[in-house]
Every structure is written in C-alpha cells, then in structure tokens.
Protein backbone atom coordinates (compact mmCIF):
# COMPACT_ATOMS: atom_id res chain seq x y z
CA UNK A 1 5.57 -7.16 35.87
CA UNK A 2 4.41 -6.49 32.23
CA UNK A 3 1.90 -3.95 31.40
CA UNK A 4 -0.02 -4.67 28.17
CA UNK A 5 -2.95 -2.50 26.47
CA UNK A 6 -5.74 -3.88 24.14
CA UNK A 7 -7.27 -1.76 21.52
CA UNK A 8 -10.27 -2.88 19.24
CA UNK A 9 -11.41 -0.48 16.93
CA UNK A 10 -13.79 -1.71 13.55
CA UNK A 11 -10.60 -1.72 11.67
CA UNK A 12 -8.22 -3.31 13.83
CA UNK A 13 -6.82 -4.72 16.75
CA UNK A 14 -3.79 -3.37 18.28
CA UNK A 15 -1.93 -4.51 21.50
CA UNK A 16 1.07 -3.01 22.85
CA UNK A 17 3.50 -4.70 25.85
CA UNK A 18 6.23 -2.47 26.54
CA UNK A 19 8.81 -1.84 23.49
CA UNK A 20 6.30 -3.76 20.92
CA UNK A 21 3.94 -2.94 19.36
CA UNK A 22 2.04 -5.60 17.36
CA UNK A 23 -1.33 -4.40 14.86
CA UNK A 24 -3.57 -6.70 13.38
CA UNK A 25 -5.76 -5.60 10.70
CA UNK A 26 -8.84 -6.73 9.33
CA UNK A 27 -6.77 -8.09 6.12
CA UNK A 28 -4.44 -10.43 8.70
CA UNK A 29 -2.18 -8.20 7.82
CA UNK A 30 0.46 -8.09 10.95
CA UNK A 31 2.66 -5.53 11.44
CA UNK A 32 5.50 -5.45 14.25
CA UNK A 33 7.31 -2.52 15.52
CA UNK A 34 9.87 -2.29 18.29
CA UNK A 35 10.30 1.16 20.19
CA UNK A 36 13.75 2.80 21.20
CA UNK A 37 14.57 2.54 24.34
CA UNK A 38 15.93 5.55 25.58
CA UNK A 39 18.52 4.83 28.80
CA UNK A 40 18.24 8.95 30.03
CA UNK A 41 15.46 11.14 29.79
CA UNK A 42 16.05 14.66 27.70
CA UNK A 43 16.98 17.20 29.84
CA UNK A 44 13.83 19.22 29.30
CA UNK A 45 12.36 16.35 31.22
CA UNK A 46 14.61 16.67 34.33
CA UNK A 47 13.69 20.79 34.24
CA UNK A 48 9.97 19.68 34.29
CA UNK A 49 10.50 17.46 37.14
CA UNK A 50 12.48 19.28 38.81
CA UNK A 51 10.02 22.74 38.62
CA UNK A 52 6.91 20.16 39.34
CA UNK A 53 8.62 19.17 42.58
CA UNK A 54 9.72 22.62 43.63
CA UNK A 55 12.61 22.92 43.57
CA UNK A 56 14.57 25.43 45.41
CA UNK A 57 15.45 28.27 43.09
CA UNK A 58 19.04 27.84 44.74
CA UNK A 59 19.77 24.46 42.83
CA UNK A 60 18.21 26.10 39.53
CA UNK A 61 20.78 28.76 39.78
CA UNK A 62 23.72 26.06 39.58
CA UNK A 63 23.02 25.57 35.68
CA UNK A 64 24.04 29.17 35.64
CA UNK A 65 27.36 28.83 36.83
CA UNK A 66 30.15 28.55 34.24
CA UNK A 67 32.75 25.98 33.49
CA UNK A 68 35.74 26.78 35.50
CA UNK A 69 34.03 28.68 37.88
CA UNK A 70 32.73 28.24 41.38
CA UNK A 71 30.09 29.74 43.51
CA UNK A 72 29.69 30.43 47.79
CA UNK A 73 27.79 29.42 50.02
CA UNK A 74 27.14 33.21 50.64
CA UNK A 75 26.39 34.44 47.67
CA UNK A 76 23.86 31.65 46.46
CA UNK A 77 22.41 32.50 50.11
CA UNK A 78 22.39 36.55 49.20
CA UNK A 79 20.61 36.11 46.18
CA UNK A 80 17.90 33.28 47.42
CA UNK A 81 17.52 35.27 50.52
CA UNK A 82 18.38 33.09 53.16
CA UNK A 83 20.96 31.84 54.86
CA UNK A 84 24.36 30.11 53.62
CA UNK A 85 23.42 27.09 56.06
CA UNK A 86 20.27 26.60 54.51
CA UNK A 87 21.99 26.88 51.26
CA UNK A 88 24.07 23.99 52.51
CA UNK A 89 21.15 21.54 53.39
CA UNK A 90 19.63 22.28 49.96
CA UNK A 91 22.51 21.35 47.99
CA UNK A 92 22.47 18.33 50.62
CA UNK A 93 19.13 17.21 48.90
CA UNK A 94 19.76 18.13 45.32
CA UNK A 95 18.22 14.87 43.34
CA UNK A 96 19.84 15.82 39.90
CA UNK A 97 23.83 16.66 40.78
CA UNK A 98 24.38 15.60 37.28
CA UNK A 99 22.82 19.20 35.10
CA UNK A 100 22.26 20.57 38.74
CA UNK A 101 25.89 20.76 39.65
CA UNK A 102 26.30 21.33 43.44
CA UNK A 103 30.26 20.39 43.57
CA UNK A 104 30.76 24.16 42.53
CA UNK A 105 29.72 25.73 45.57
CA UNK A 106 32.55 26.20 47.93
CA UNK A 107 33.17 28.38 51.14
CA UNK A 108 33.50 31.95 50.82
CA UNK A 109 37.24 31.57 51.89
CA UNK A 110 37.80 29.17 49.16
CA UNK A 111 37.70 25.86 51.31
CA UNK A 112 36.34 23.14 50.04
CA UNK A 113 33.50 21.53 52.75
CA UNK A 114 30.30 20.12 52.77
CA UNK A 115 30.18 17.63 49.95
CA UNK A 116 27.95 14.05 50.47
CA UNK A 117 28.58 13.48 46.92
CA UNK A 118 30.27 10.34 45.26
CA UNK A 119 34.07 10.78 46.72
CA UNK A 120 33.08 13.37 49.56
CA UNK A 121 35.65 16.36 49.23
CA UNK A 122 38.40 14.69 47.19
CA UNK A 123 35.38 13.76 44.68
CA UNK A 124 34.45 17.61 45.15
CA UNK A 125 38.16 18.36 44.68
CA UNK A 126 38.49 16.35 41.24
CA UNK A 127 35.19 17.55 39.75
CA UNK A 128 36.41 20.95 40.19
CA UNK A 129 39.92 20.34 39.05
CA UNK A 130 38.36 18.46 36.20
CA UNK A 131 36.48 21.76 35.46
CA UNK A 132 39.04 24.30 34.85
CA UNK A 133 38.96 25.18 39.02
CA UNK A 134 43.16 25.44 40.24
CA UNK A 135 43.17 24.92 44.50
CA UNK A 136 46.49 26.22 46.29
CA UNK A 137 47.01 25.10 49.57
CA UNK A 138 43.38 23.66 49.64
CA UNK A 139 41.72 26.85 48.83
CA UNK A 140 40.81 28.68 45.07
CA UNK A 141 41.79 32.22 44.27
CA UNK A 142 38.86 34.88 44.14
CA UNK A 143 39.53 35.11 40.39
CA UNK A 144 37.56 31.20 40.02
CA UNK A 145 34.46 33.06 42.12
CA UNK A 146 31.19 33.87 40.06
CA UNK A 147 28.56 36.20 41.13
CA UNK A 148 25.37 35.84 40.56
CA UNK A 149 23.30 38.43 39.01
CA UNK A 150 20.33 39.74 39.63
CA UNK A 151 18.94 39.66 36.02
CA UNK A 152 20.50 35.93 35.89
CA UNK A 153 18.65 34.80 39.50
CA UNK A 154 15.30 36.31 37.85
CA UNK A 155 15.57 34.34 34.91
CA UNK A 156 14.52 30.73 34.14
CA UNK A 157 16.67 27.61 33.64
C-alpha cells in the first residue's frame, strides 16, 4: 500500500510517495529528490519508545551495566523494589534485548537460567562469554557481579 501527499500552494505543486519527492514549479521546472532510507532507528528513538510505553525502570537499568559484567536477579529486584521473580517476567518481555541487554542478568549463585532469548541458555552463555564474562563449572565468580547504585538507579538512561 502506497501513501502519497498532494500539496498546492500559489507557487507550486509538490507530491511526495514514500522515498520521492517530486516539486513542480510554476516555471515547469521539476525537481526530484530521493530520501535515505534508514534500515534502524537512532537509539534516542528506541529510549523514547521505550519511556512512552513504560517501561519498567528494571530494563532501563540494563544500559547501565558494563561490558564484562553481569547483574542478579536479586539485586535488579533490591533496587526496583520488588521481587527477583518479577524481575524475571520483566526481562521475559523486554522488546529491545538489543541496547536493553537482558542476557546479563544471571542467578545470584552465578547460574545461568531463565533466558527465552535467541539460543536459550547456550545463546545466554555465548553472549556473555562474548562479553568479557569467564563461567567455571557453569557458574561466574563474584568478581563478574555489578551492583547497582543508588545514584545510578535514580538516574536516566
């Protein structure tokens, strides 16, 4: 389906279909422009979207987590105040795991679980290996944990 706008001014007549633009003026003159099209939105559009649908604070907080590092269940759920299960359904529903990564939050023992992301856990597993994140015996160390902190869960993404 092709959506098309007419404009008629005294000057000129302009009509745009999607990615052209053509503009006729009163001296014939034509002139013929075709717009970039952009495959991915800017990121400042995702935030918008995001923040317009209301988002849970708990998936803004996962753009504050650093490379290499991972996040619990627990903690994301101490600093949202609620509990680590909800936490778990959130992350569940999170539209943008692309800038919203979800992959890094793990069990508070280190265990990797709850991941209905491309791969399941071994895509879980590689995103985090990918990221810097070492597992032993299916768990990561303490030293890979962030915490959150209360100036950073005030703040906005």
């Amino acid at each position: 389906m092709c959506k098309c706008s007419l404009v008629v001014n005294s000057l000129s007549l302009a009509i745009t279909i999607p990615l052209l633009h053509i503009l006729v003026s009163k001296s014939n003159a034509i002139t013929i422009s075709i717009w970039q099209k952009k495959l991915k939105p800017p990121l400042s559009f995702y935030k918008r979207s995001i923040m317009q649908k209301g988002m849970h604070k708990a998936i803004l907080l996962l753009r504050k987590i650093p490379k290499g590092k991972v996040v619990s269940y627990g903690e994301l759920a101490r600093v949202c105040k609620i509990s680590p299960r909800a936490i778990g359904r959130i992350m569940a529903a999170n539209p943008d795991s692309i800038h919203y990564p979800c992959y890094k939050v793990v069990s508070s023992l280190g265990t990797l679980c709850g991941y209905s992301g491309k791969g399941g856990l071994a895509g879980k597993r590689t995103l985090l290996e990918r990221d810097g994140v070492k597992l032993v015996n299916g768990r990561i160390d303490k030293k890979y944990f962030y915490i959150i902190s209360s100036r950073a869960s005030r703040s906005k993404t």
